[in-house]
Protein backbone atom coordinates (compact mmCIF):
# COMPACT_ATOMS: atom_id res chain seq x y z
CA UNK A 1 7.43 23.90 -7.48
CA UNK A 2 9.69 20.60 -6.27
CA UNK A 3 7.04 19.05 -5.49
CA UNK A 4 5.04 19.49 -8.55
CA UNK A 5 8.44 18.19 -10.40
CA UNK A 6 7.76 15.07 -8.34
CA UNK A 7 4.58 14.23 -8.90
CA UNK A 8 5.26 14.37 -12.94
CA UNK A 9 8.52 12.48 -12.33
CA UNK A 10 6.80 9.54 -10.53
CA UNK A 11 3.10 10.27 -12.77
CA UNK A 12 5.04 8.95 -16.07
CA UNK A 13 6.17 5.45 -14.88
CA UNK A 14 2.68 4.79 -13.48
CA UNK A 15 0.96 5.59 -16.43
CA UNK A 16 3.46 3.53 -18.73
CA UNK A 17 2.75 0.73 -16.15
CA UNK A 18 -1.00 1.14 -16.54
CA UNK A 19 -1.03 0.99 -20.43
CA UNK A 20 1.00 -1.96 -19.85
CA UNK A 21 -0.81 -3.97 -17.74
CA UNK A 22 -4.29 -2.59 -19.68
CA UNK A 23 -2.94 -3.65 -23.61
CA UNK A 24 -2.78 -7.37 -23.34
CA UNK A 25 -6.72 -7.48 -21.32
CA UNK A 26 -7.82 -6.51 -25.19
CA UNK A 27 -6.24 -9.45 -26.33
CA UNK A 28 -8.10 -12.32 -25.06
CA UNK A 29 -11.73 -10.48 -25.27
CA UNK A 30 -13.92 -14.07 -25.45
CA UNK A 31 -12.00 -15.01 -22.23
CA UNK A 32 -14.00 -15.01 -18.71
CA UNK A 33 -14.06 -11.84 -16.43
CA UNK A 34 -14.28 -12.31 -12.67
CA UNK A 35 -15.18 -10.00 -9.83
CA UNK A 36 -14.76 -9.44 -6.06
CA UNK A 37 -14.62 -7.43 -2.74
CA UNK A 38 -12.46 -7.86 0.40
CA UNK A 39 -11.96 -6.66 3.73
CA UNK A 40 -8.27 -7.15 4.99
CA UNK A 41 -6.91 -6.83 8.35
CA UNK A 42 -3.47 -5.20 7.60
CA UNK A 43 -0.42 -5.05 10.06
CA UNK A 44 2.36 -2.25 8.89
CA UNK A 45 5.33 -0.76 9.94
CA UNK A 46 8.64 1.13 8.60
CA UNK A 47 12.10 0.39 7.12
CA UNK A 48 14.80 2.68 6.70
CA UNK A 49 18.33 3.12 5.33
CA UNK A 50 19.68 5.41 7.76
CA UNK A 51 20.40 4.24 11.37
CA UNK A 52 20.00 7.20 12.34
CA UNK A 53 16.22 6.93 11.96
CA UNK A 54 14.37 3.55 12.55
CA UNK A 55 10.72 1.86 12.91
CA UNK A 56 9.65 1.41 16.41
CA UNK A 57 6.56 -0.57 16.28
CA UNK A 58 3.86 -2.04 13.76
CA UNK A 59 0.16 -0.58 13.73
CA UNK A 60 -2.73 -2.16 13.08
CA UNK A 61 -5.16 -1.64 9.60
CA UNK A 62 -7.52 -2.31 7.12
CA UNK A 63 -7.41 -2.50 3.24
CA UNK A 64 -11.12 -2.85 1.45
CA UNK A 65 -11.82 -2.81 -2.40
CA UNK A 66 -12.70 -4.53 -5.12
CA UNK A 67 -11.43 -6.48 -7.61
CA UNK A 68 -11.14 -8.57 -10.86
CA UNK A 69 -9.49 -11.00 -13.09
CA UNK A 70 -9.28 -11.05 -17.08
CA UNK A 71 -8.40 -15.03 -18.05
CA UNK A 72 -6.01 -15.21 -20.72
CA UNK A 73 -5.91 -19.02 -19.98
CA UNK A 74 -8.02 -21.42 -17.85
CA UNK A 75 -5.74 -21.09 -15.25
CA UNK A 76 -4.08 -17.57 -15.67
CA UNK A 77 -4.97 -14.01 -15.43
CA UNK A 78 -4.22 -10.70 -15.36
CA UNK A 79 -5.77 -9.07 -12.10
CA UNK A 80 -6.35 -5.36 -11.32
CA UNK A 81 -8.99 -3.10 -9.09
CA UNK A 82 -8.89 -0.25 -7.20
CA UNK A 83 -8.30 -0.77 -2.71
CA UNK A 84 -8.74 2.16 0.05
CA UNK A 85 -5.66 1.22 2.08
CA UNK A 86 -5.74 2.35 5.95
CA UNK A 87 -2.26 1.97 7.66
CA UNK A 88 0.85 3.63 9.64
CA UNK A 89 3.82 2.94 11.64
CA UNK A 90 6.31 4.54 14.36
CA UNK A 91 9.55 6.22 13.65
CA UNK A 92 12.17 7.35 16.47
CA UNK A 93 15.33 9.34 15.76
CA UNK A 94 18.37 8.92 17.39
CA UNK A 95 19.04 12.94 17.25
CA UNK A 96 16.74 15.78 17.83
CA UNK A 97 14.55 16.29 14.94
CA UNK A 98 11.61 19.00 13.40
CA UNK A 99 8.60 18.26 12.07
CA UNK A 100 5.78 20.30 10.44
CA UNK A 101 1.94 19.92 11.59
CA UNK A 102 1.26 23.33 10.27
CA UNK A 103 -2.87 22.83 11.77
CA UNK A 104 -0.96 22.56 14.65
CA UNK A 105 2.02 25.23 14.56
CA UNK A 106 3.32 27.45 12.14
CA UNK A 107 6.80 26.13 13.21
CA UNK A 108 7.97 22.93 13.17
CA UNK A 109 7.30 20.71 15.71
CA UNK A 110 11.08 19.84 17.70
CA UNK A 111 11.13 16.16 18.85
CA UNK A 112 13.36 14.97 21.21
CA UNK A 113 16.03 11.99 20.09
CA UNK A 114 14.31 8.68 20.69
CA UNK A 115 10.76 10.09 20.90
CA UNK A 116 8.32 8.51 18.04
CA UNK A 117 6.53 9.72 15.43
CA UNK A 118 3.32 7.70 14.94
CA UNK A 119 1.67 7.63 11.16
CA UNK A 120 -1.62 7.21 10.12
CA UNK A 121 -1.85 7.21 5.91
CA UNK A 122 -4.26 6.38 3.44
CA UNK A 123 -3.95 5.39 -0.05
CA UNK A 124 -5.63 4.46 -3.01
CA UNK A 125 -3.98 1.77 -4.88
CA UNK A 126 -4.53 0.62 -8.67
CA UNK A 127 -2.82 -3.25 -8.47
CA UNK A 128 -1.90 -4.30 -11.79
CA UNK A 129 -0.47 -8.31 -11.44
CA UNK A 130 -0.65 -11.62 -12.84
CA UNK A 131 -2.81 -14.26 -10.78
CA UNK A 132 -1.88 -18.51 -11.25
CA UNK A 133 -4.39 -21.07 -10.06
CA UNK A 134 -5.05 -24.46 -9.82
CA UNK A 135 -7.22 -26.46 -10.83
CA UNK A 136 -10.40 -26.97 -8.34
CA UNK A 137 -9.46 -29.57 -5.95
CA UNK A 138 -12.62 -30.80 -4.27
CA UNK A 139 -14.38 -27.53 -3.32
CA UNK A 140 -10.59 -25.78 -3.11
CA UNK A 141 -8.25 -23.86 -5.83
CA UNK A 142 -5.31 -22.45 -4.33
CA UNK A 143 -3.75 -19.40 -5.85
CA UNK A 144 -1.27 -16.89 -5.92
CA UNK A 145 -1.42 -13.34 -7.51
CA UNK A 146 2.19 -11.09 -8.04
CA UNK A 147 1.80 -7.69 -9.57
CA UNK A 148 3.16 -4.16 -8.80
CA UNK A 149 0.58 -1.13 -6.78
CA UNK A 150 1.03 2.41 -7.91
CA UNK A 151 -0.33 4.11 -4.73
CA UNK A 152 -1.50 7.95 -3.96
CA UNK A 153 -1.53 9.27 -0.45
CA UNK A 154 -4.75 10.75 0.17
CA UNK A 155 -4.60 11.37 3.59
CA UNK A 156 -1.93 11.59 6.40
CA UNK A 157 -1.90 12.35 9.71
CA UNK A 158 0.72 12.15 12.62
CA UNK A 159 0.83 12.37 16.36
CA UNK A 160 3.99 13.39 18.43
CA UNK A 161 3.02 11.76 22.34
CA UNK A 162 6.18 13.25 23.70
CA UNK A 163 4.93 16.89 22.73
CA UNK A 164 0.90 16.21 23.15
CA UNK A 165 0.18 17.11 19.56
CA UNK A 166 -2.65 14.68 18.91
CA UNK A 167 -3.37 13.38 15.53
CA UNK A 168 -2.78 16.33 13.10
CA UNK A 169 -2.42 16.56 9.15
CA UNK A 170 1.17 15.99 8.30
CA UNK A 171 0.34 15.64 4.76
CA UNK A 172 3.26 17.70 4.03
CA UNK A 173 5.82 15.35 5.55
CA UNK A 174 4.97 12.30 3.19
CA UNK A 175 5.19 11.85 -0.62
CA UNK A 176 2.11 11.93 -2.38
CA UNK A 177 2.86 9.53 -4.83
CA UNK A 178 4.74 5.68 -4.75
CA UNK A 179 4.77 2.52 -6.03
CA UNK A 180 5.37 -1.16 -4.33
CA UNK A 181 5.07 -4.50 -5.31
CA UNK A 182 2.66 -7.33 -3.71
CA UNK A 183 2.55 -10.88 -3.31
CA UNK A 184 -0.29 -12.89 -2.07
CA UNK A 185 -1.15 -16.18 -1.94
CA UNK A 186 -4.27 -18.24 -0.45
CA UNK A 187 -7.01 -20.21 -1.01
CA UNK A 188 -10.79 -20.38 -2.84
CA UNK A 189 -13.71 -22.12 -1.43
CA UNK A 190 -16.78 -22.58 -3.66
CA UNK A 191 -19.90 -22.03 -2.19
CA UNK A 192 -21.89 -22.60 -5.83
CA UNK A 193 -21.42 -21.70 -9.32
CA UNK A 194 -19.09 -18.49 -9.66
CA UNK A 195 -18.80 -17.41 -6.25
CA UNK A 196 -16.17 -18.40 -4.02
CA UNK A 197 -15.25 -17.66 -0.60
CA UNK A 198 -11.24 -16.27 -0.34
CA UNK A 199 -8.89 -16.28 2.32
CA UNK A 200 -5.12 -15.52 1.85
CA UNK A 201 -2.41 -14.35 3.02
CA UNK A 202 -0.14 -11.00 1.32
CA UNK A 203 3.01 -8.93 1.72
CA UNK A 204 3.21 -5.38 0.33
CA UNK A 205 6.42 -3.82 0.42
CA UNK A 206 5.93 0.41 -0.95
CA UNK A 207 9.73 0.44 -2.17
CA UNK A 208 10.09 3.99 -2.63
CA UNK A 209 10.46 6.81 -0.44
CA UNK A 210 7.19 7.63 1.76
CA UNK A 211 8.93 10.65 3.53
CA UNK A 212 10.13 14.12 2.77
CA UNK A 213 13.61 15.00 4.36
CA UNK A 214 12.70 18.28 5.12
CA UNK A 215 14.10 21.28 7.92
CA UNK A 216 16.79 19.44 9.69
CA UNK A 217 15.18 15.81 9.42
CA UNK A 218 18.21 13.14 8.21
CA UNK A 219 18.69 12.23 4.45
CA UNK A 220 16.89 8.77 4.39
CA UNK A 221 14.74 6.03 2.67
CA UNK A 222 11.88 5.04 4.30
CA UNK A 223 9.98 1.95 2.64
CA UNK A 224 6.36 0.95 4.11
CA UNK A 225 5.59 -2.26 4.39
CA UNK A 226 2.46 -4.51 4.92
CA UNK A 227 1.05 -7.72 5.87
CA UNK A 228 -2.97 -8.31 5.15
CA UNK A 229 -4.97 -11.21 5.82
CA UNK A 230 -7.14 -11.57 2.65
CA UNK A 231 -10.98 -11.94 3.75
CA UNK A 232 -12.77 -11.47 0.65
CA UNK A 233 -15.52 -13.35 -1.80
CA UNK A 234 -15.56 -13.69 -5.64
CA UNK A 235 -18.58 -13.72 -8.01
């Protein structure tokens, strides 16, 4: 039932954010629309609040979707779409901790102090944000594009080396729902009328809780954070 209570608790904000972001694209309806895909490399790890618990590595990933822009102005506009995000991370604890894999065990899993947890989550984000732009310098416009992600975990899995687990569903050890803001900033080469090749350079930082404190883990914060190198084209 808690977690029920959380999902409408964090549901709300999202989809005041959504109507938000969505109410001033009917505004400017003669204004142009643009479109694109990517394919970003991503490199994420984890924060936390609580010494007691801390991030003990980066792991590689990948981030593919698709994408547009609503102009408002010739060199402004609101940008949204919809990205499959593939990432993870490593935490250790400095005291002897549980975890539950229930594919694995119908018990928690024990881990030994200083042992790692190693994450593998998916989301699917919804970026609402505002892209600037300059004006096309030669074949170049450089940009950058600020916005907020509300994010669903639709898959997560979790290995436990010191205990020989293997990768297992620990989808009840992470929150589905969270939110985090992005920043990204790079560079678009035309290659002929609309389309443009993109490469850039962003930082997502998923400012809320991803984990559930749950058995005897500590009370903490842990904040996911990301680093993509935008490959993408626009059309």
């Amino acid at each position: 039932m808690n977690q029920y209570k959380n999902k409408i608790k964090y549901a709300g904000p999202f989809a005041a954010l959504i109507i938000f972001f969505s109410f001033p694209l009917s505004l400017f309806p003669q204004q142009p629309i643009t479109f694109g895909i990517h394919a970003d490399p991503v490199i994420s790890w984890f924060s936390s609040n609580n010494l007691e618990m801390s991030n003990k590595g980066a792991r590689p990933g990948f981030n593919f979707g698709i994408s547009f822009n609503k102009y408002f102005a010739k060199n402004y506009s609101f940008s949204s779409g919809i990205n499959l995000i593939s990432t993870g991370g490593r935490l250790v604890s400095l005291n002897e901790t549980t975890f539950d894999l229930r594919d694995y065990s119908t018990d928690p899993v024990v881990v030994a102090p200083g042992e790692a947890i190693i994450y593998k989550i998916q989301y699917l984000s919804v970026p609402l944000g505002l892209k600037l732009q300059t004006n096309q310098i030669g074949y170049l416009t450089f940009f950058t594009d600020i916005g907020l992600d509300p994010k669903v975990v639709v898959s997560a899995n979790a290995d436990i080396p010191s205990v020989n687990t293997g990768w297992q569903n620990a989808i009840e050890e992470v929150r589905v729902l969270n939110m985090s803001y992005h920043i990204t900033a790079g560079i678009e080469y035309s290659v002929g009328g609309n389309t443009a090749l993109v490469l850039g350079l962003g930082f997502d930082n998923n400012f809320l809780d991803i984990t559930r404190d749950i058995n005897s883990q500590p009370e903490d914060k842990i904040s996911h954070k990301m680093l993509a190198f935008r490959l993408g084209v626009i059309f």
